[in-house]
C-alpha atoms as a PDB file:
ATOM      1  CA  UNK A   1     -17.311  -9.968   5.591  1.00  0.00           C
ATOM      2  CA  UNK A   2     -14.523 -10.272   3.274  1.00  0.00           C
ATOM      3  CA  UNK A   3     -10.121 -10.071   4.410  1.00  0.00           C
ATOM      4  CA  UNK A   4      -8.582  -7.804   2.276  1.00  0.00           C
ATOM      5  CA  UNK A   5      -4.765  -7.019   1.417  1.00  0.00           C
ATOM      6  CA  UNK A   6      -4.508  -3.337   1.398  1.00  0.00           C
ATOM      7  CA  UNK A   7      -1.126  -2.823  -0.527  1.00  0.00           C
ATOM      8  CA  UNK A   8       0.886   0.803  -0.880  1.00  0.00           C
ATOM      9  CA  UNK A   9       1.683   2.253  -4.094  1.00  0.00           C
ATOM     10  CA  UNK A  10       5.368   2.973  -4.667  1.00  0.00           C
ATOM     11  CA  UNK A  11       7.703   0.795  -3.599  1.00  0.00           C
ATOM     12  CA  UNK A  12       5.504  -2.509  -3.230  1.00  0.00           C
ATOM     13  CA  UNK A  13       3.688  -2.580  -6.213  1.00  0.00           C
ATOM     14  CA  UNK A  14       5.916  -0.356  -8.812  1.00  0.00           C
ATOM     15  CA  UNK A  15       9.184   0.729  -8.400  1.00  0.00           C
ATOM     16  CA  UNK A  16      10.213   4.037  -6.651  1.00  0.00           C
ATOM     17  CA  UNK A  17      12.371   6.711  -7.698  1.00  0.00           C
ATOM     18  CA  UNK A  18      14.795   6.783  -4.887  1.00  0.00           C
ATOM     19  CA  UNK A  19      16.721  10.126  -4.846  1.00  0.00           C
ATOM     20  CA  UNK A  20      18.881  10.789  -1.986  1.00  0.00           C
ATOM     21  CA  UNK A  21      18.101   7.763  -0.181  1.00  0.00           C
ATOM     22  CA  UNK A  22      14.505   8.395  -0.411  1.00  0.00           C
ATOM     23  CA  UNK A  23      11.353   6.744  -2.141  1.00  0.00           C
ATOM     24  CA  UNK A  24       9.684   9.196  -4.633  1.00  0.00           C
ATOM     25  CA  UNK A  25       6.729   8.070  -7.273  1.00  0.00           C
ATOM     26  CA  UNK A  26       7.568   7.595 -10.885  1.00  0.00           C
ATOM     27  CA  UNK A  27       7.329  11.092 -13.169  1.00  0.00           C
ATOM     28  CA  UNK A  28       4.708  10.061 -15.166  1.00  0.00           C
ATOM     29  CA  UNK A  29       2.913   7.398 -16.751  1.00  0.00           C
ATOM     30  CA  UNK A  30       6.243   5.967 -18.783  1.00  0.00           C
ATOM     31  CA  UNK A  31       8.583   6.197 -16.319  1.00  0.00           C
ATOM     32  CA  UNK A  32       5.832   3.163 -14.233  1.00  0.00           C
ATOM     33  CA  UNK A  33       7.776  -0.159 -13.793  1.00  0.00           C
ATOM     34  CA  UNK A  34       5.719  -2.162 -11.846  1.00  0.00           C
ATOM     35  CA  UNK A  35       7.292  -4.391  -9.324  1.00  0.00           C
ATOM     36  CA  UNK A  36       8.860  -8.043 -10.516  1.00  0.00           C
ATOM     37  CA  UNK A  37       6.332 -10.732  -9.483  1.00  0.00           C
ATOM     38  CA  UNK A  38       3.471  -7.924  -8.483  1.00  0.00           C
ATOM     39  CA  UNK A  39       0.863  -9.491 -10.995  1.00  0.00           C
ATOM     40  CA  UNK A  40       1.511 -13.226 -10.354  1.00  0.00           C
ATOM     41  CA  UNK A  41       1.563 -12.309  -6.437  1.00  0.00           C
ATOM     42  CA  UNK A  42      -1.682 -10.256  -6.778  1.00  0.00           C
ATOM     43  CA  UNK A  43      -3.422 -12.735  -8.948  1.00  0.00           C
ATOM     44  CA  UNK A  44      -2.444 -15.442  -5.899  1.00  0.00           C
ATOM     45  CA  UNK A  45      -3.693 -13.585  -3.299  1.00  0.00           C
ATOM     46  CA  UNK A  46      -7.076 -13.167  -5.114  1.00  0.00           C
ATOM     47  CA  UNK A  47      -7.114 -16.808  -5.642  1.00  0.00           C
ATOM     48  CA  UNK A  48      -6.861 -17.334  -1.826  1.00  0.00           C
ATOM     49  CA  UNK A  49     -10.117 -15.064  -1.534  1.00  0.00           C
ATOM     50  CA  UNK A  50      -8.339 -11.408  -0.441  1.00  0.00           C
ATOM     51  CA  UNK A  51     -10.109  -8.367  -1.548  1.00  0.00           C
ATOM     52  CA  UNK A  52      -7.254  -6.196  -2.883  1.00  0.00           C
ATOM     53  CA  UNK A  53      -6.843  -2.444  -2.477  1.00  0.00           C
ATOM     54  CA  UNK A  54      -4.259   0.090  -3.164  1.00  0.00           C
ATOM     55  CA  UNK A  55      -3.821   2.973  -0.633  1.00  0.00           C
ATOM     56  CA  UNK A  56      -1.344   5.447  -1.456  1.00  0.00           C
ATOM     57  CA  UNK A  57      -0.258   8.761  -0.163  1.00  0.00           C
ATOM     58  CA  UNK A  58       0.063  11.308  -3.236  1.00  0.00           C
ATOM     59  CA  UNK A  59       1.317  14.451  -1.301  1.00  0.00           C
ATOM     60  CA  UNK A  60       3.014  15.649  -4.270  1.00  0.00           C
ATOM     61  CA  UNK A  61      -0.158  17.248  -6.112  1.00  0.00           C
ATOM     62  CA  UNK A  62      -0.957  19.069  -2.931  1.00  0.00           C
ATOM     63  CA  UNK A  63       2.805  20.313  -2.908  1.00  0.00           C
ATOM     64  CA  UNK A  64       1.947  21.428  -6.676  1.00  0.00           C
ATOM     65  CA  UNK A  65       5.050  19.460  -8.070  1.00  0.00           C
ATOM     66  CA  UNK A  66       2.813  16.863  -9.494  1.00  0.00           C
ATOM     67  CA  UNK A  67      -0.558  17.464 -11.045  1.00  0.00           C
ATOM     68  CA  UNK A  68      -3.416  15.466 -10.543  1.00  0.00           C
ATOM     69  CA  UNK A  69      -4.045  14.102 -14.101  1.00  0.00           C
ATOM     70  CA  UNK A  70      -0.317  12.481 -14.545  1.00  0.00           C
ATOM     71  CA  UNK A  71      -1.273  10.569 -10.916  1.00  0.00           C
ATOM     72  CA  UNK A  72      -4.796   9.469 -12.129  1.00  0.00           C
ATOM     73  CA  UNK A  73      -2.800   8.489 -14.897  1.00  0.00           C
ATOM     74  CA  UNK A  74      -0.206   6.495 -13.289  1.00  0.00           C
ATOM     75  CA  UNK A  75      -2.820   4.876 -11.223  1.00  0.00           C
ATOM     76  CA  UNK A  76      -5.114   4.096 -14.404  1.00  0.00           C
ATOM     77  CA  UNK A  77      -2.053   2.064 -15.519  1.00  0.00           C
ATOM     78  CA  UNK A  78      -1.936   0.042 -12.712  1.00  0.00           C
ATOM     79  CA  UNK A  79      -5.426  -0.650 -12.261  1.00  0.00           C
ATOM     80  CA  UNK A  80      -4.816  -2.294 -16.506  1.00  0.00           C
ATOM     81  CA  UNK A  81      -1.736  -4.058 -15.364  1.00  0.00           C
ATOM     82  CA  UNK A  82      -2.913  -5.193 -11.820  1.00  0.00           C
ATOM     83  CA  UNK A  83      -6.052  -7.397 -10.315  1.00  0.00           C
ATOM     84  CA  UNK A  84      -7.010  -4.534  -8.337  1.00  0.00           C
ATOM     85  CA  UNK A  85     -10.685  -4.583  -6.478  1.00  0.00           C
ATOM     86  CA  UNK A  86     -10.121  -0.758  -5.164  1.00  0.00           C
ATOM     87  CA  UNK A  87      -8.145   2.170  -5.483  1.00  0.00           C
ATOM     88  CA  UNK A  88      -7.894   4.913  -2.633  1.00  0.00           C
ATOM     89  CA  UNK A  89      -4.836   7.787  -2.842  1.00  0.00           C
ATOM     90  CA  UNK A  90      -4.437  10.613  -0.747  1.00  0.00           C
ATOM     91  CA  UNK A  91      -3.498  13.762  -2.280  1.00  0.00           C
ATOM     92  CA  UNK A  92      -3.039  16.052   0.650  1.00  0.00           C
ATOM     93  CA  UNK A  93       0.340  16.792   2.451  1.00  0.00           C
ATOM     94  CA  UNK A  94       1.437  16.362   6.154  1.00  0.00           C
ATOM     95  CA  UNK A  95      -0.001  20.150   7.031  1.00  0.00           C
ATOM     96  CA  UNK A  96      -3.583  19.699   5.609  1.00  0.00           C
ATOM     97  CA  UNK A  97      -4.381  17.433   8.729  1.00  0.00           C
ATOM     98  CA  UNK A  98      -6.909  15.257   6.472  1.00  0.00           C
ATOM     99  CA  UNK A  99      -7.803  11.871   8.239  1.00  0.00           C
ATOM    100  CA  UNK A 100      -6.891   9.623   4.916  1.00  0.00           C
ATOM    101  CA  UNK A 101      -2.818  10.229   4.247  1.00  0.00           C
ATOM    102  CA  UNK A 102      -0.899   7.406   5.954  1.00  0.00           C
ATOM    103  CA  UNK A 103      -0.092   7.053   9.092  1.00  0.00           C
ATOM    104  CA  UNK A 104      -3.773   7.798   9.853  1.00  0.00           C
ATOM    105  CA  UNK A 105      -5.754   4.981   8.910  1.00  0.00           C
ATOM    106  CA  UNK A 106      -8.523   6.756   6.528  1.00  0.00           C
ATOM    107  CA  UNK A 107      -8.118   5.055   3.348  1.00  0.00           C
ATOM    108  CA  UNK A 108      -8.233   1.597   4.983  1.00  0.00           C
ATOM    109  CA  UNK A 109     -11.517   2.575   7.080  1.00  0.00           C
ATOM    110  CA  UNK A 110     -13.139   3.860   3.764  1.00  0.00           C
ATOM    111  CA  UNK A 111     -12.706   0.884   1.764  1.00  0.00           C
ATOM    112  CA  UNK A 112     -13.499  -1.588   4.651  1.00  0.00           C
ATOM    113  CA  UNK A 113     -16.934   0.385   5.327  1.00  0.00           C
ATOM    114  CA  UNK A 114     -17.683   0.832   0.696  1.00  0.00           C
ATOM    115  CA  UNK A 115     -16.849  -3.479   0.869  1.00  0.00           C
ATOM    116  CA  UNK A 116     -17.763  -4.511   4.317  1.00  0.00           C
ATOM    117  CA  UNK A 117     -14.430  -5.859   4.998  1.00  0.00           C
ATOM    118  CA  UNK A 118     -13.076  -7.758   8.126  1.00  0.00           C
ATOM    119  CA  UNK A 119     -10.147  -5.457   8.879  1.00  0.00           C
ATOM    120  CA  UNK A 120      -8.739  -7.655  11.799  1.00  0.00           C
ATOM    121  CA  UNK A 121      -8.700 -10.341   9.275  1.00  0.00           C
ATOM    122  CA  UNK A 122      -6.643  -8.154   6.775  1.00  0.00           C
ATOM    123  CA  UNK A 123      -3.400  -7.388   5.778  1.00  0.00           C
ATOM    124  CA  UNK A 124      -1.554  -3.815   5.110  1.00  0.00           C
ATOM    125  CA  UNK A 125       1.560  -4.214   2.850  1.00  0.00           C
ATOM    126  CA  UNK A 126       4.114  -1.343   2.809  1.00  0.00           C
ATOM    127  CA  UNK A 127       7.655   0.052   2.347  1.00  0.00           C
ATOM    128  CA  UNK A 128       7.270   2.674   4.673  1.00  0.00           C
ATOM    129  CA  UNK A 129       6.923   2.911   8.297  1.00  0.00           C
ATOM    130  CA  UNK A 130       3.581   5.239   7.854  1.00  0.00           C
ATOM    131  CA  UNK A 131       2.090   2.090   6.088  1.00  0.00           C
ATOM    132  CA  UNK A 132       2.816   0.112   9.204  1.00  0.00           C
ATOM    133  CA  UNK A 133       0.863   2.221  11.313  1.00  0.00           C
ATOM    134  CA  UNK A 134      -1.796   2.708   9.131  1.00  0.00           C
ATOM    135  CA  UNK A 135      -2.312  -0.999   9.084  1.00  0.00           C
ATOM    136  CA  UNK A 136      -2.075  -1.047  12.861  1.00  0.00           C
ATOM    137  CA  UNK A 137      -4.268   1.615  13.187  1.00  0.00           C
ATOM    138  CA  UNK A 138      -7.136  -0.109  11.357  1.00  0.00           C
ATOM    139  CA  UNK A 139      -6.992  -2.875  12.965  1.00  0.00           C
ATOM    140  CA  UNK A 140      -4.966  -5.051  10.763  1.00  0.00           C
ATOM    141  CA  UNK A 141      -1.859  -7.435  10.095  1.00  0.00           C
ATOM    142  CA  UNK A 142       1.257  -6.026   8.763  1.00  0.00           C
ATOM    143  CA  UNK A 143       3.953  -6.664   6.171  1.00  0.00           C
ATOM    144  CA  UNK A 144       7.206  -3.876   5.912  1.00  0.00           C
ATOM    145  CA  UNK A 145       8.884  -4.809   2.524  1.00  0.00           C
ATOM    146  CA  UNK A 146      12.217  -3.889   2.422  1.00  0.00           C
ATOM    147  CA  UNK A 147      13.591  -1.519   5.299  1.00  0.00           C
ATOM    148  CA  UNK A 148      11.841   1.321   6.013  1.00  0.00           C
ATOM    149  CA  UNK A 149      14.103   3.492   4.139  1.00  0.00           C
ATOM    150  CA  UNK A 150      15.959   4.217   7.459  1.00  0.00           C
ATOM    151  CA  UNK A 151      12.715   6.452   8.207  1.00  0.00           C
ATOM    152  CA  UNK A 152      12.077   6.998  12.107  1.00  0.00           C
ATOM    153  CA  UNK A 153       9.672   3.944  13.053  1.00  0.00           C
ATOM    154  CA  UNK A 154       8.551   5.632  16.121  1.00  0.00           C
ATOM    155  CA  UNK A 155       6.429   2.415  17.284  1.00  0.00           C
ATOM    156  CA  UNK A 156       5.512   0.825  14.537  1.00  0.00           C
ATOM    157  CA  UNK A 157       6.091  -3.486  14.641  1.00  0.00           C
ATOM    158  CA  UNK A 158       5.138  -4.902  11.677  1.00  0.00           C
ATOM    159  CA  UNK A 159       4.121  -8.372  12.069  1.00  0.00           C
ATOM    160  CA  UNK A 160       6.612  -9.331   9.363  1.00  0.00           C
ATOM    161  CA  UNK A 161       9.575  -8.107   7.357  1.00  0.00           C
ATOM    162  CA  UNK A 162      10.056  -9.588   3.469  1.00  0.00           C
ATOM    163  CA  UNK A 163      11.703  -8.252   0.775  1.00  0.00           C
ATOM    164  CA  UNK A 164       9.459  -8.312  -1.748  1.00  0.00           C
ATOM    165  CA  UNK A 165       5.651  -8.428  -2.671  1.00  0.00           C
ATOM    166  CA  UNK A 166       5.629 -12.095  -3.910  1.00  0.00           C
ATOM    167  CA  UNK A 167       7.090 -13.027  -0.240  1.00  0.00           C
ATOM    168  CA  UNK A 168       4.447 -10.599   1.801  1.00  0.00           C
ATOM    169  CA  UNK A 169       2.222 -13.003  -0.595  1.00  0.00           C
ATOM    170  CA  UNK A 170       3.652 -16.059   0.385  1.00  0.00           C
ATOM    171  CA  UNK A 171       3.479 -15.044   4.350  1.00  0.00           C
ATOM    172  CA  UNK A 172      -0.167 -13.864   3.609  1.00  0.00           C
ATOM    173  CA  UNK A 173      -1.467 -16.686   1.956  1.00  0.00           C
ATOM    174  CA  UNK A 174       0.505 -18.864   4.933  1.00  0.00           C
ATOM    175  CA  UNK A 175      -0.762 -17.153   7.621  1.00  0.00           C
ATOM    176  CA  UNK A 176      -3.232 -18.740  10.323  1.00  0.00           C
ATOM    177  CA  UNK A 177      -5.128 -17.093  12.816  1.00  0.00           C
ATOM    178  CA  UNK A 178      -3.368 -17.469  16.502  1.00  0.00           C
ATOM    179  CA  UNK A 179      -0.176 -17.341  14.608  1.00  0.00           C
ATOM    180  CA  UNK A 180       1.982 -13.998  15.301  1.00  0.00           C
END
């Protein structure tokens, strides 16, 4: 079975919109700036033999304030820019009580079962506190870039704090089992 890096969306791999204090995707397709040092930290931990997968939460389509194509579009543009092996996004809100948006672990369980990947050997990288629970909840390692946004944490410990992708890379690629 293969380790895998499951990595979040906005905020570890492009930038978010932050209005108010809080992380929001990028309009559209243009508006994508995709994090300093993503590629080169991406292309590293494919080197070290990580499957990679993006798992982001899309509740905005669901709300109606985003459609569906501009996402698939937005996503399409990372998959060109990024070495990315899979691709999972959630497009329900809080209320639709599906089993894939983050914190429940859905997305993570999917792709492990399509790849046959070692979950307890993998890694969930995310800005947000739901990310961190995710991770835990499949079974894997965690990595909180940046803050948490000052979001309630509720129990979530990630395993580390960085402050960027290309250092949740670096702590990845350094990590050894028995280490904590």
């Amino acid at each position: 079975m293969r380790r895998a890096v499951f990595l979040d969306r906005d905020g570890v791999l492009n930038e978010p919109v932050l209005r108010n204090g809080r992380p929001l995707p990028p309009p559209d397709r243009d508006s994508l700036t995709i994090v300093a040092g993503a590629a080169a930290a991406l292309h590293a931990l494919r080197d070290a033999g990580f499957f990679l997968v993006c798992v982001t939460n899309q509740p905005d389509i669901a709300r109606g304030t985003q459609s569906l194509a501009v996402v698939e579009s937005i996503n399409a543009a990372l998959r060109e820019a990024l070495p990315l092996d899979d691709f999972r996004m959630c497009p329900h809100d809080n209320a639709d009580g599906c089993a894939c948006r983050k914190p429940k672990p859905g997305m993570l369980l999917d792709s492990a079962a399509a790849h046959e990947l070692d979950l307890a050997g993998s890694f969930m990288v995310g800005d947000r506190w739901s990310d961190i629970h995710a991770g835990r909840r499949a079974g894997c390692r965690t990595v909180l870039v940046g803050t948490g946004y000052g979001e309630p944490r509720g129990d979530a410990v990630p395993d580390a704090t960085v402050a960027s992708i290309t250092d949740a890379a670096a702590w990845i690629a350094a990590w050894t089992p028995g280490r904590t």
